[in-house]
PDB file of N, CA and C in Angstrom:
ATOM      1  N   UNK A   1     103.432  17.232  84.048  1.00  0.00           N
ATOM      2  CA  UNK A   1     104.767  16.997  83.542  1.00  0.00           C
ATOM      3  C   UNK A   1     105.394  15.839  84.318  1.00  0.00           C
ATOM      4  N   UNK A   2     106.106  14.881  83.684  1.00  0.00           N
ATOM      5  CA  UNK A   2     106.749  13.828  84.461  1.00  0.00           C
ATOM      6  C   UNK A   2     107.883  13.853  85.017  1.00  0.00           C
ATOM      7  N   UNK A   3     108.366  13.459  86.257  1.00  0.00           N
ATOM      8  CA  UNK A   3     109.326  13.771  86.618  1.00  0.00           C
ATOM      9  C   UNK A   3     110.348  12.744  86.280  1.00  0.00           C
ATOM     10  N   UNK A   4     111.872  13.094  86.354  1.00  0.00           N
ATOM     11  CA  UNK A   4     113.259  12.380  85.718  1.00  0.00           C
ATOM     12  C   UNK A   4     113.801  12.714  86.777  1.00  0.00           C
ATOM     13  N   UNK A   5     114.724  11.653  86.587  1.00  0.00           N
ATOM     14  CA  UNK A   5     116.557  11.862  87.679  1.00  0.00           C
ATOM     15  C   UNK A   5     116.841  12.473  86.789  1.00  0.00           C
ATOM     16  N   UNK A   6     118.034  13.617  87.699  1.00  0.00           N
ATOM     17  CA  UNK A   6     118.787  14.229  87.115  1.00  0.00           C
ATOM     18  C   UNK A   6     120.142  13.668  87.282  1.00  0.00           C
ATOM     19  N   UNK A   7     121.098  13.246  86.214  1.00  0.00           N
ATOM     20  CA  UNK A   7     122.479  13.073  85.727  1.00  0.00           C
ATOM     21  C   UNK A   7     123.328  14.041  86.015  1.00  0.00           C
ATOM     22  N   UNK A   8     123.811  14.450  87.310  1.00  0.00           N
ATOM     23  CA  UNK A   8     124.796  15.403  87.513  1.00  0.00           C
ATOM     24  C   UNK A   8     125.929  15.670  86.424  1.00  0.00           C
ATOM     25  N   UNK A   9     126.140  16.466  85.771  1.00  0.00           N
ATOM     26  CA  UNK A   9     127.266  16.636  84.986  1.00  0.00           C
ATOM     27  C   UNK A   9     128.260  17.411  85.404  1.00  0.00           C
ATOM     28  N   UNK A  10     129.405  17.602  84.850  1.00  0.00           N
ATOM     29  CA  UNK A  10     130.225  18.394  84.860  1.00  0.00           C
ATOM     30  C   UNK A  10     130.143  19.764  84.010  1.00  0.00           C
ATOM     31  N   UNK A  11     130.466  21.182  84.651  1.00  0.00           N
ATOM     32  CA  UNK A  11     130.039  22.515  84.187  1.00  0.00           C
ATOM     33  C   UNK A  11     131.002  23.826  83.531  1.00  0.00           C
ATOM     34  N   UNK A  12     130.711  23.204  82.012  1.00  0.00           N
ATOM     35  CA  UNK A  12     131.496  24.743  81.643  1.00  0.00           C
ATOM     36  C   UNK A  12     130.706  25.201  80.892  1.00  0.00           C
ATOM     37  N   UNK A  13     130.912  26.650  80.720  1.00  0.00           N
ATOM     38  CA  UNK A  13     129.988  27.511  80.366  1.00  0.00           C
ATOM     39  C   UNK A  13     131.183  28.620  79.738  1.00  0.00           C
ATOM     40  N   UNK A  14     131.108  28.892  78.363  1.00  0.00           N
ATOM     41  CA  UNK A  14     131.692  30.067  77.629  1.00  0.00           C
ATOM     42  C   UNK A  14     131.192  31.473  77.791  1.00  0.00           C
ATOM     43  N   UNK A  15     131.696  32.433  78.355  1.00  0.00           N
ATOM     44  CA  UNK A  15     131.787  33.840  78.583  1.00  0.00           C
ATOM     45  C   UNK A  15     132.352  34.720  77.581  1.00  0.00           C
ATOM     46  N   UNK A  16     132.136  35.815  77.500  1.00  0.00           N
ATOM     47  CA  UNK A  16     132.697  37.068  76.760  1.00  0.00           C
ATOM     48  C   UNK A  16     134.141  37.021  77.645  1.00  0.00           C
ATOM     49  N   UNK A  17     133.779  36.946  78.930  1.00  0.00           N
ATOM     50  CA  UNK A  17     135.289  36.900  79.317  1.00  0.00           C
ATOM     51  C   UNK A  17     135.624  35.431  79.755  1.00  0.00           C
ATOM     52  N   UNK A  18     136.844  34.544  78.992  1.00  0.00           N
ATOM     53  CA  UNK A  18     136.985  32.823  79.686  1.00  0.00           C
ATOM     54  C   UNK A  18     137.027  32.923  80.747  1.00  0.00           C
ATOM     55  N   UNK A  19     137.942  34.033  81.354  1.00  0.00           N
ATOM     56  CA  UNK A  19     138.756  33.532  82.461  1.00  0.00           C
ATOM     57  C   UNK A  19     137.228  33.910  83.822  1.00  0.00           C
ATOM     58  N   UNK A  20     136.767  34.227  83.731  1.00  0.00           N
ATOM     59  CA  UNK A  20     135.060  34.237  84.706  1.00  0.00           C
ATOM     60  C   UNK A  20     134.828  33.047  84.881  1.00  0.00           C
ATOM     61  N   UNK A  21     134.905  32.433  85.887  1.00  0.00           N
ATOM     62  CA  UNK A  21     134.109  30.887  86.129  1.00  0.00           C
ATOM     63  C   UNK A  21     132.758  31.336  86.781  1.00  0.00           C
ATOM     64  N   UNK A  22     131.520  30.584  85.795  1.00  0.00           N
ATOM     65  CA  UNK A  22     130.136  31.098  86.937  1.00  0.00           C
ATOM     66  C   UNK A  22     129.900  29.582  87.498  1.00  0.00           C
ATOM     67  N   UNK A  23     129.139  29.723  88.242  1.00  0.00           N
ATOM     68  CA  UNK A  23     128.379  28.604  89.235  1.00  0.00           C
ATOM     69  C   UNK A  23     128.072  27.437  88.268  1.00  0.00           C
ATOM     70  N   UNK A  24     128.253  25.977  88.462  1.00  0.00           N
ATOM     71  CA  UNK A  24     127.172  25.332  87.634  1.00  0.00           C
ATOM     72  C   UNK A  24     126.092  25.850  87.359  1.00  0.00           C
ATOM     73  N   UNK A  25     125.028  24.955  86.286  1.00  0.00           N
ATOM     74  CA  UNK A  25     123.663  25.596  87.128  1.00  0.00           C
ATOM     75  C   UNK A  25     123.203  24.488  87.801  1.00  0.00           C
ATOM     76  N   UNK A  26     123.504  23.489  88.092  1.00  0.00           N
ATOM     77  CA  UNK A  26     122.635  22.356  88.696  1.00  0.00           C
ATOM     78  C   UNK A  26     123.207  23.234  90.244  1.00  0.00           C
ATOM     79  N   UNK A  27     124.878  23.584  90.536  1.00  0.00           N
ATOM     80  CA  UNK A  27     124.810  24.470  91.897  1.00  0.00           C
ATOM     81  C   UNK A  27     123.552  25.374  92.203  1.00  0.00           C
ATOM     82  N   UNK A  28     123.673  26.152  91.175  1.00  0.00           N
ATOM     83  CA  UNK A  28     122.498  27.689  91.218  1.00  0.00           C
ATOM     84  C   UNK A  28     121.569  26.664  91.553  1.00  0.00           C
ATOM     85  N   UNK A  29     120.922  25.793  91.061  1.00  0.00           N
ATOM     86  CA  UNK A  29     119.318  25.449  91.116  1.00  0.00           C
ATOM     87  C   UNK A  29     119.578  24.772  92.532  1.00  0.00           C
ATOM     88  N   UNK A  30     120.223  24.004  93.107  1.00  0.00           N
ATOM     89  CA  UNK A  30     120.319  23.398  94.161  1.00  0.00           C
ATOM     90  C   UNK A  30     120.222  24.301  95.252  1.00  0.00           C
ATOM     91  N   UNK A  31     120.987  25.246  95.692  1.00  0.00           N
ATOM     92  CA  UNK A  31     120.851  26.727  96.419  1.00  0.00           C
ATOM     93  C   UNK A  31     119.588  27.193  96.961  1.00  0.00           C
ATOM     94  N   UNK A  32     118.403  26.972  95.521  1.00  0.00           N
ATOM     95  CA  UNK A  32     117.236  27.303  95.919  1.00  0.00           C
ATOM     96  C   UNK A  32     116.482  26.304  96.374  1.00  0.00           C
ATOM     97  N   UNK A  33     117.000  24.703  96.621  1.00  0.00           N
ATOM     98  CA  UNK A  33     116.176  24.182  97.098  1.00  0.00           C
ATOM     99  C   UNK A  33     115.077  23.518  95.676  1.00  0.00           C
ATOM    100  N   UNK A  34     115.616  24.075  94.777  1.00  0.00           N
ATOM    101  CA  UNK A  34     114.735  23.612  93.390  1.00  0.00           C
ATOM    102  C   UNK A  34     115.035  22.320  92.941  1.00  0.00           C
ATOM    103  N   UNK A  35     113.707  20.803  92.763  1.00  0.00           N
ATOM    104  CA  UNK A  35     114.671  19.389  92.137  1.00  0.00           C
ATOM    105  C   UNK A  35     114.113  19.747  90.452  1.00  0.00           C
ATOM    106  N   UNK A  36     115.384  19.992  89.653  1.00  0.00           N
ATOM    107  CA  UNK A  36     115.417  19.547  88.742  1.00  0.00           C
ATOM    108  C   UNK A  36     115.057  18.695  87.597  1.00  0.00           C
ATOM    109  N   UNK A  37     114.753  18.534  86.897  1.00  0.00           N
ATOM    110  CA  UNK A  37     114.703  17.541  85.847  1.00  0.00           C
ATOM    111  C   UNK A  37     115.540  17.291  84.807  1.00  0.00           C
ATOM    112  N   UNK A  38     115.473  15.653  84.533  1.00  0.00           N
ATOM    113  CA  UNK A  38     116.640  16.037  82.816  1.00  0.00           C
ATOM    114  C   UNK A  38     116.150  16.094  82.241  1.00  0.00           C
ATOM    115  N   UNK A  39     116.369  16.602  81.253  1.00  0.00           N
ATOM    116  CA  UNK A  39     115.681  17.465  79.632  1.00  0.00           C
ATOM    117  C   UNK A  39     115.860  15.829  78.874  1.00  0.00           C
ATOM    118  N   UNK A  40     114.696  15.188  78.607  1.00  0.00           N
ATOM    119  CA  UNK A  40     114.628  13.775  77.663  1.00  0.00           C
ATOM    120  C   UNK A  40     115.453  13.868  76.679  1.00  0.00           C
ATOM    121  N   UNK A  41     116.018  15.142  75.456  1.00  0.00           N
ATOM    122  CA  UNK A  41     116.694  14.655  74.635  1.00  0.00           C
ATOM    123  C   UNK A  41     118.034  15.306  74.681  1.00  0.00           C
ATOM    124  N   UNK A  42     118.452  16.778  75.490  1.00  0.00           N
ATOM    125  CA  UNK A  42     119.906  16.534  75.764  1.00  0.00           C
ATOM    126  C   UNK A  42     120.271  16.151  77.071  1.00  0.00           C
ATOM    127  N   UNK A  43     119.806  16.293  78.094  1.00  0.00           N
ATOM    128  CA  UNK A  43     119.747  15.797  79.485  1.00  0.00           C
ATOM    129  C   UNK A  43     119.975  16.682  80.081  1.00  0.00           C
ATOM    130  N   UNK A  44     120.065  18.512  79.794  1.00  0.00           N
ATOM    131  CA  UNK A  44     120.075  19.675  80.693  1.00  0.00           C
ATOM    132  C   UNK A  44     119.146  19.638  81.408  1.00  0.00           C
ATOM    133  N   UNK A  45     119.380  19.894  82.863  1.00  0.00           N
ATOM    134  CA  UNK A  45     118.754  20.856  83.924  1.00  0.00           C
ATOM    135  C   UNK A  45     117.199  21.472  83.453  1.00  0.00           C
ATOM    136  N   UNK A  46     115.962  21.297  83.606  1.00  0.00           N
ATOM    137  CA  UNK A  46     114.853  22.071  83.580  1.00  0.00           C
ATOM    138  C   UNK A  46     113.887  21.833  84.920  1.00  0.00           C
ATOM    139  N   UNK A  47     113.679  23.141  85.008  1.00  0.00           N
ATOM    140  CA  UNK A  47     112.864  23.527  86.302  1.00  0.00           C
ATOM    141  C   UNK A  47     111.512  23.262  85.594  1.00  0.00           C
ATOM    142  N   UNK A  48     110.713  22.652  86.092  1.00  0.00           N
ATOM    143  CA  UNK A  48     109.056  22.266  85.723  1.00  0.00           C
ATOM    144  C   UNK A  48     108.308  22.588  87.249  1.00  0.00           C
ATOM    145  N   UNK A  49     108.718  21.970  88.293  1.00  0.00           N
ATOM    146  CA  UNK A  49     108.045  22.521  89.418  1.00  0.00           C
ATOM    147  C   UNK A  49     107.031  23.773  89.199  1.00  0.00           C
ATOM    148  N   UNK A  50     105.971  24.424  89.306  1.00  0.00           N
ATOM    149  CA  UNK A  50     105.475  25.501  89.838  1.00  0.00           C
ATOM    150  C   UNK A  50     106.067  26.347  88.287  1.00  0.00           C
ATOM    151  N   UNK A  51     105.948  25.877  87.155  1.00  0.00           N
ATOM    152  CA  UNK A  51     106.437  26.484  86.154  1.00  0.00           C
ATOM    153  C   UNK A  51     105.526  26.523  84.808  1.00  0.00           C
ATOM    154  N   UNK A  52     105.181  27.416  84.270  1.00  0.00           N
ATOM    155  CA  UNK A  52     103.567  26.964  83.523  1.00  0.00           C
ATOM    156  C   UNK A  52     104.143  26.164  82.442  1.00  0.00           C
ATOM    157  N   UNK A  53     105.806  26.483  81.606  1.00  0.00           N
ATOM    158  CA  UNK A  53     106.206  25.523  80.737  1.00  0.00           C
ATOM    159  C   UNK A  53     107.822  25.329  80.148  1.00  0.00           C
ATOM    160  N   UNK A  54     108.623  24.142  80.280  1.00  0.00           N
ATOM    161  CA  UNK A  54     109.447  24.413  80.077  1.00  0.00           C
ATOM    162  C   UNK A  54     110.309  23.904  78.529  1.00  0.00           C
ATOM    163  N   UNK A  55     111.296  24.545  77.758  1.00  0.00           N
ATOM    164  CA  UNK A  55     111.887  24.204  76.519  1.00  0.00           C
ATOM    165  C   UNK A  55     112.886  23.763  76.869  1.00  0.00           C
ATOM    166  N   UNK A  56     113.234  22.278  75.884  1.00  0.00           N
ATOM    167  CA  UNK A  56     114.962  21.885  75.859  1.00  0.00           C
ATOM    168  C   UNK A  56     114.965  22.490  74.949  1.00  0.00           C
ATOM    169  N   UNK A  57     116.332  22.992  74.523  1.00  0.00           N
ATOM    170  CA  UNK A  57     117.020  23.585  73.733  1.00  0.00           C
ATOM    171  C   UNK A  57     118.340  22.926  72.978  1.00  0.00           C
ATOM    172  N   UNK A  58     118.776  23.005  72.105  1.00  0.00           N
ATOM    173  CA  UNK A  58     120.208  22.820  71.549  1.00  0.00           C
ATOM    174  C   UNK A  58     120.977  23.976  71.111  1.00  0.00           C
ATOM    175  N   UNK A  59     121.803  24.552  71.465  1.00  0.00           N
ATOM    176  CA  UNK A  59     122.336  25.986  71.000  1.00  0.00           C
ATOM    177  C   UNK A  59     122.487  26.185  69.645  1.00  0.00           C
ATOM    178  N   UNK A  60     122.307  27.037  68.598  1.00  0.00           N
ATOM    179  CA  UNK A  60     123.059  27.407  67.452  1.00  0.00           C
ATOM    180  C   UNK A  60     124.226  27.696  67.616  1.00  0.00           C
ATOM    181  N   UNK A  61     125.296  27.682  67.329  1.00  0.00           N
ATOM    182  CA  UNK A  61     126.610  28.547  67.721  1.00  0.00           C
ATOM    183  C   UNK A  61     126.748  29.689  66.935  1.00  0.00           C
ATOM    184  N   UNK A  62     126.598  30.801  66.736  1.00  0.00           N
ATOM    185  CA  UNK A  62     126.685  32.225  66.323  1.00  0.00           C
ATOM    186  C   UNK A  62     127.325  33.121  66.819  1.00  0.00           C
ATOM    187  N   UNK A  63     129.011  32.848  66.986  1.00  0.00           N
ATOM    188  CA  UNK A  63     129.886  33.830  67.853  1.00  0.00           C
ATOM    189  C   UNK A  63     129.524  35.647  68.011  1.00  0.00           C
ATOM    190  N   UNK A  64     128.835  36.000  66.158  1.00  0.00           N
ATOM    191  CA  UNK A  64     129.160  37.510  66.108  1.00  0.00           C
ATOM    192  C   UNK A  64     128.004  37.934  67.145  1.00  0.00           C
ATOM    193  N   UNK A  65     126.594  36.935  67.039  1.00  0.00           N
ATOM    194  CA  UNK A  65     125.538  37.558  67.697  1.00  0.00           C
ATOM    195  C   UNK A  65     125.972  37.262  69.120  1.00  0.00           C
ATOM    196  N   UNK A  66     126.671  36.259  69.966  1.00  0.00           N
ATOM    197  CA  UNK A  66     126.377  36.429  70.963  1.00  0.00           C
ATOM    198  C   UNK A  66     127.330  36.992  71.776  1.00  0.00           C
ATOM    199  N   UNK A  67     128.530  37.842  70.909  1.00  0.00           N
ATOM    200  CA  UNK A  67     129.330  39.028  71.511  1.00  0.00           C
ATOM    201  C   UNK A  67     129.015  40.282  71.117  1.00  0.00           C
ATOM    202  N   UNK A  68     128.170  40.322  70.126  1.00  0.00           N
ATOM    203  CA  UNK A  68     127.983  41.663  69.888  1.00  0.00           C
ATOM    204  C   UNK A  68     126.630  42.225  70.525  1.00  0.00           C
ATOM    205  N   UNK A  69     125.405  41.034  70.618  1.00  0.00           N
ATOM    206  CA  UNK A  69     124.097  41.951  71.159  1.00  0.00           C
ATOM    207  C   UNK A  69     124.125  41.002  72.416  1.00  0.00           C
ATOM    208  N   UNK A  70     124.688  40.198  72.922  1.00  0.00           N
ATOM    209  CA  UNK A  70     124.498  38.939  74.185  1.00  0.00           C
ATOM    210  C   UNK A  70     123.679  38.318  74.141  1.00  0.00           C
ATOM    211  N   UNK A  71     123.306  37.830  72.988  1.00  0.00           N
ATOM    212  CA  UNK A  71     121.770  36.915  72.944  1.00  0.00           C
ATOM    213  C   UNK A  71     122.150  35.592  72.193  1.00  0.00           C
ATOM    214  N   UNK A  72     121.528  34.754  71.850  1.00  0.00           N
ATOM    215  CA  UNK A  72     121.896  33.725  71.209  1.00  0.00           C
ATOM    216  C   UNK A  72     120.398  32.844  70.621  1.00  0.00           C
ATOM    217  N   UNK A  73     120.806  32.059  69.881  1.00  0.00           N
ATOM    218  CA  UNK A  73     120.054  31.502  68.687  1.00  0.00           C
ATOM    219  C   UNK A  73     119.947  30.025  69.025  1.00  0.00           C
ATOM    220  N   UNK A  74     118.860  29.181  69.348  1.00  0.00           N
ATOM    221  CA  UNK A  74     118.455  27.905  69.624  1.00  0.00           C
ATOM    222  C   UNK A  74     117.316  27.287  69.359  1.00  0.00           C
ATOM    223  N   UNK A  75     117.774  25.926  68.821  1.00  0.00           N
ATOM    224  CA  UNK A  75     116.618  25.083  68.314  1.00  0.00           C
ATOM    225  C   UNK A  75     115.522  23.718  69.504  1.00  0.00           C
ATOM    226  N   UNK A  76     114.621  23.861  69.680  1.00  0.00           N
ATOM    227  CA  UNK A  76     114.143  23.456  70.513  1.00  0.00           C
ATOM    228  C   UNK A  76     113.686  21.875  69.989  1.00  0.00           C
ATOM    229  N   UNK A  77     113.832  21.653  71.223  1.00  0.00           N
ATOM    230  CA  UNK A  77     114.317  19.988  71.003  1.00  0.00           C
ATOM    231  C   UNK A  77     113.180  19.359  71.671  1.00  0.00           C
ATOM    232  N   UNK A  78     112.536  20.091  72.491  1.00  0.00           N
ATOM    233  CA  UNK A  78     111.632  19.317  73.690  1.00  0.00           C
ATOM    234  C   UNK A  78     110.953  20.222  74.384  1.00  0.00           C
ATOM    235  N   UNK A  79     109.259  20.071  74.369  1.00  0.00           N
ATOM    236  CA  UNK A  79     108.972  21.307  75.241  1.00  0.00           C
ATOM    237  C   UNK A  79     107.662  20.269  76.093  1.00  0.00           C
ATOM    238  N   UNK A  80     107.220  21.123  77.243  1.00  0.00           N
ATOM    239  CA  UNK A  80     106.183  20.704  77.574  1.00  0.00           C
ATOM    240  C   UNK A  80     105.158  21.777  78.294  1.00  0.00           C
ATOM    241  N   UNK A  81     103.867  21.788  78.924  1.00  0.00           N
ATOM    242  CA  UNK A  81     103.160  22.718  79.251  1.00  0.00           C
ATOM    243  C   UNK A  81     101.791  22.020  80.390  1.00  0.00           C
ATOM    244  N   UNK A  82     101.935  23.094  81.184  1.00  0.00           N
ATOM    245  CA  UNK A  82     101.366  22.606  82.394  1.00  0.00           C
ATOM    246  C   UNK A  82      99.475  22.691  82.052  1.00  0.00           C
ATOM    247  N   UNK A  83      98.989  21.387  81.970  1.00  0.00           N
ATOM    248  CA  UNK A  83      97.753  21.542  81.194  1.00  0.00           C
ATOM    249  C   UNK A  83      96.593  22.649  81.515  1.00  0.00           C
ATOM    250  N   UNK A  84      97.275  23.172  82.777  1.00  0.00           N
ATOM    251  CA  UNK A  84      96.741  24.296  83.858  1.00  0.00           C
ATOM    252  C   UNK A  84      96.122  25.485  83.060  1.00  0.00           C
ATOM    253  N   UNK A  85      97.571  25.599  82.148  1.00  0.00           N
ATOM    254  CA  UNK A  85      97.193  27.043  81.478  1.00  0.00           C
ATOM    255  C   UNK A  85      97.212  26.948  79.805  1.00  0.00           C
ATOM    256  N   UNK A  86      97.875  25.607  79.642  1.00  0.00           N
ATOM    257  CA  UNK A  86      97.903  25.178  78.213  1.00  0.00           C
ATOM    258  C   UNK A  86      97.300  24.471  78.007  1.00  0.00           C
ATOM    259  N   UNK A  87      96.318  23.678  77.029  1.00  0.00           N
ATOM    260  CA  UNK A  87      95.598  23.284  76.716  1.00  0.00           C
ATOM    261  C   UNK A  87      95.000  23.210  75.062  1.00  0.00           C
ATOM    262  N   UNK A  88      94.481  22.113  74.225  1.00  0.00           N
ATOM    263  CA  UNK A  88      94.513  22.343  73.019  1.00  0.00           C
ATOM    264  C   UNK A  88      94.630  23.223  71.857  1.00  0.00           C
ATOM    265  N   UNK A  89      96.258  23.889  72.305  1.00  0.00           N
ATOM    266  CA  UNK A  89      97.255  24.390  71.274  1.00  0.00           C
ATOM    267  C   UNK A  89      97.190  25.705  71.864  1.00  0.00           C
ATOM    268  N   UNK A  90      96.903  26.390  72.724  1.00  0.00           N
ATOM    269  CA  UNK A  90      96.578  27.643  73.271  1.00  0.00           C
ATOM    270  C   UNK A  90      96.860  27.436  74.649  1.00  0.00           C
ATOM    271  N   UNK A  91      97.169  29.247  75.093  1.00  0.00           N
ATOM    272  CA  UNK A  91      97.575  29.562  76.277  1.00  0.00           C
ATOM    273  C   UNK A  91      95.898  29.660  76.769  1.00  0.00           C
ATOM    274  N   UNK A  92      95.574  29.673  78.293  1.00  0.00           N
ATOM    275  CA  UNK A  92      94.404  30.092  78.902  1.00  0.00           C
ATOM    276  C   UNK A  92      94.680  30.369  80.391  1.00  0.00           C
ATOM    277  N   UNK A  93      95.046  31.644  80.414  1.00  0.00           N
ATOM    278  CA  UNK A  93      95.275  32.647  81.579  1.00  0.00           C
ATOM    279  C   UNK A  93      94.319  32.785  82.406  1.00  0.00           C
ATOM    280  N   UNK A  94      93.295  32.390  83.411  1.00  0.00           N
ATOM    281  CA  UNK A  94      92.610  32.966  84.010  1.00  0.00           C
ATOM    282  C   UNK A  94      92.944  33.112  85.401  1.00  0.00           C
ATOM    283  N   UNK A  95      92.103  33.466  86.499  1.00  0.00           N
ATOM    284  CA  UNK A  95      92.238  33.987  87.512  1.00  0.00           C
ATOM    285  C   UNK A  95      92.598  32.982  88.368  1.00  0.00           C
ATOM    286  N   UNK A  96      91.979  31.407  88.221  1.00  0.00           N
ATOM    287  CA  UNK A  96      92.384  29.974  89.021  1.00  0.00           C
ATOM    288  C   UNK A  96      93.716  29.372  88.847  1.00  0.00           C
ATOM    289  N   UNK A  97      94.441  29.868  87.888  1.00  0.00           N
ATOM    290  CA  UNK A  97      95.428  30.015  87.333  1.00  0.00           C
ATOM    291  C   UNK A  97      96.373  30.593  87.069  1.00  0.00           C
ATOM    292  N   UNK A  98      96.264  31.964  88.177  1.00  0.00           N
ATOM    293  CA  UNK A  98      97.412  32.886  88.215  1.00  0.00           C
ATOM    294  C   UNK A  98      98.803  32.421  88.610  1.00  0.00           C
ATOM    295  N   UNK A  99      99.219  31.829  89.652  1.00  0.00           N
ATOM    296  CA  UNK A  99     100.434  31.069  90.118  1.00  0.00           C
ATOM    297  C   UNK A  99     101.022  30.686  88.639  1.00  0.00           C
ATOM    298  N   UNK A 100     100.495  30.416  87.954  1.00  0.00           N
ATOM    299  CA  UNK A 100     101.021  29.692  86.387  1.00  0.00           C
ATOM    300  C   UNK A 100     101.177  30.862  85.503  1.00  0.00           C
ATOM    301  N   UNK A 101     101.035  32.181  85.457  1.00  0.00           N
ATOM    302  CA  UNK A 101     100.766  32.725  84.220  1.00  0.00           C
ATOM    303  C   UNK A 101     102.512  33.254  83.733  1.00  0.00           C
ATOM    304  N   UNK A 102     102.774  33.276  82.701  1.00  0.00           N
ATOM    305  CA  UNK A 102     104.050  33.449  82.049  1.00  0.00           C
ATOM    306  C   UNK A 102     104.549  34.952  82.739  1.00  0.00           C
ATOM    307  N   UNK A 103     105.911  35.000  83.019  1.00  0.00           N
ATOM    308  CA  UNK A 103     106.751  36.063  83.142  1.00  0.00           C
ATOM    309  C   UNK A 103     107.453  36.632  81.841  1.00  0.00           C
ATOM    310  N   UNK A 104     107.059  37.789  81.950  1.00  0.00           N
ATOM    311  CA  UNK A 104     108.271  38.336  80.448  1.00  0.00           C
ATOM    312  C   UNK A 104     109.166  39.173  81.205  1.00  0.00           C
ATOM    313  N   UNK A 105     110.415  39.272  80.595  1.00  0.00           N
ATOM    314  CA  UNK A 105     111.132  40.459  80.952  1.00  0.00           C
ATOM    315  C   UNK A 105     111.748  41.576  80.160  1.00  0.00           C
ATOM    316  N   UNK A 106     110.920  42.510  80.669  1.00  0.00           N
ATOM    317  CA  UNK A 106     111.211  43.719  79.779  1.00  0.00           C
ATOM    318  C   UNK A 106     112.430  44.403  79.392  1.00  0.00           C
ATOM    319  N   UNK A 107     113.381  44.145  80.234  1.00  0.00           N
ATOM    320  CA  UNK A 107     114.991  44.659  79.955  1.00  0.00           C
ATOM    321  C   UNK A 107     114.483  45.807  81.119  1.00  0.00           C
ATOM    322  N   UNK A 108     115.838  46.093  81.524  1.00  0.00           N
ATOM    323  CA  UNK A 108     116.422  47.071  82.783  1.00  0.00           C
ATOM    324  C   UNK A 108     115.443  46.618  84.082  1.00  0.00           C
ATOM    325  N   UNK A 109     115.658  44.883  84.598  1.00  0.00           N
ATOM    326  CA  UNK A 109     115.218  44.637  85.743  1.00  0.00           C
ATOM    327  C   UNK A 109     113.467  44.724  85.586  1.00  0.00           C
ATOM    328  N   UNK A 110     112.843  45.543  84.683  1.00  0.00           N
ATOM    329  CA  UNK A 110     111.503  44.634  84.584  1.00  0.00           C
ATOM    330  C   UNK A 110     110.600  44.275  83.792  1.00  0.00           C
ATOM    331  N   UNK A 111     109.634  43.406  84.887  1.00  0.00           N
ATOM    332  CA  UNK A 111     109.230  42.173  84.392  1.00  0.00           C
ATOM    333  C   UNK A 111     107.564  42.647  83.908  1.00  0.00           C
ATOM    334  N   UNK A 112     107.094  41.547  83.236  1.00  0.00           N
ATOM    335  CA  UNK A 112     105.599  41.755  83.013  1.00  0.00           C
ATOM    336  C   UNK A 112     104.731  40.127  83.052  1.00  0.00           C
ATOM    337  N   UNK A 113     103.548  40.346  83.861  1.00  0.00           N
ATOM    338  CA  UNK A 113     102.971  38.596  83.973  1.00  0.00           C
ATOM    339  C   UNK A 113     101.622  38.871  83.044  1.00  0.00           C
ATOM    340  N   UNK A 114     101.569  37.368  82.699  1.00  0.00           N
ATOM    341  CA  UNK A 114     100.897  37.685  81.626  1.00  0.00           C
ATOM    342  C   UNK A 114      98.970  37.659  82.607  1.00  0.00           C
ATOM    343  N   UNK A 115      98.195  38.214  82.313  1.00  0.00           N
ATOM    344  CA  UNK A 115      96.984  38.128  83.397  1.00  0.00           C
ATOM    345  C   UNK A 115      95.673  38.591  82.620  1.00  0.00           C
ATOM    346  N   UNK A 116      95.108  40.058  82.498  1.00  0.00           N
ATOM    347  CA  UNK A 116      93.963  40.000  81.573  1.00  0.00           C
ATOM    348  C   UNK A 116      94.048  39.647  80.097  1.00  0.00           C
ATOM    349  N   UNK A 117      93.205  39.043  79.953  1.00  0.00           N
ATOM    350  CA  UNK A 117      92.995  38.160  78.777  1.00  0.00           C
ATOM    351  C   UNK A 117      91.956  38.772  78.021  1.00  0.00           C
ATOM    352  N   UNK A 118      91.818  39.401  76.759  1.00  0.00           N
ATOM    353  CA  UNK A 118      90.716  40.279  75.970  1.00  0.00           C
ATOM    354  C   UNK A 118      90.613  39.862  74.999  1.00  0.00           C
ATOM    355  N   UNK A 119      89.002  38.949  74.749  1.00  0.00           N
ATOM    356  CA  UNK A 119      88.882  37.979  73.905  1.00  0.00           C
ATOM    357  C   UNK A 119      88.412  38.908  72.212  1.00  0.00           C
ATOM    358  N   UNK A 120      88.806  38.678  71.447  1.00  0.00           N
ATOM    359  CA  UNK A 120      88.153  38.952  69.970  1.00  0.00           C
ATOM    360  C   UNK A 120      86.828  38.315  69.907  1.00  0.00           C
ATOM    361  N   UNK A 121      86.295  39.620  69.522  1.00  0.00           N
ATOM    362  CA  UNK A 121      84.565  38.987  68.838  1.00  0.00           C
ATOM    363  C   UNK A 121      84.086  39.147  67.652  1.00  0.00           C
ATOM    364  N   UNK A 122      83.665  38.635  67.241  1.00  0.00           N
ATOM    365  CA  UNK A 122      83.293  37.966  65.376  1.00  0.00           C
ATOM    366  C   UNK A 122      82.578  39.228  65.036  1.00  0.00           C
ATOM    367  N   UNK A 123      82.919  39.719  64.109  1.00  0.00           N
ATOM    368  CA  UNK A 123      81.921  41.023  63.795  1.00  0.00           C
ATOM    369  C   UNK A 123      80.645  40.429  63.428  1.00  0.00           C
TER     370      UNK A 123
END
């Protein structure tokens, strides 16, 4: 993945509640010591470092969904993938390659990595 300057911006962020101010995120990412990248086509913040792959995004705006279930709806603008584990059009998880393998999160704090891999065989 290639690396970019990042364009410090200025940070607001819409809440269920306005009056909540959270952190930038270029603050949050700085904290950890993490350098950033700009996203080539809107210029957000993406972590690629030590990351198997990352998406720009553009938001949908969908007020009912993202007060009623907290989730939200976005069109991806830009992605890329660390050739480590991605590779012609497919994921490839193996063991030289664990540091890279995808995190999911299951809801209520946990998580799942993605690791044995169980190939289909041709009858």
């Amino acid at each position: 993945m290639r690396q970019m300057r990042l364009h410090q911006r200025g940070c607001r962020r819409r809440t269920a509640t306005p009056r909540v101010r959270l952190p930038c995120a270029n603050d949050r990412i700085a904290r950890f010591g993490i350098e950033p990248l700009r996203g080539p086509v809107l210029g957000v913040p993406l972590l690629a470092a030590g990351c198997a792959a990352w998406l720009e995004c553009r938001l949908i705006p969908e007020r009912h969904t993202e007060d009623a279930y907290d989730t939200c709806f976005a069109e991806v603008v830009a992605a890329a993938a660390d050739p480590a584990v991605f590779a012609d059009g497919r994921w490839d998880f193996r063991a030289d390659n664990a540091a890279l393998h995808t995190l999911h999160h299951l809801g209520a704090g946990n998580f799942a990595r993605a690791s044995d891999v169980i190939r289909a065989q041709p009858l």
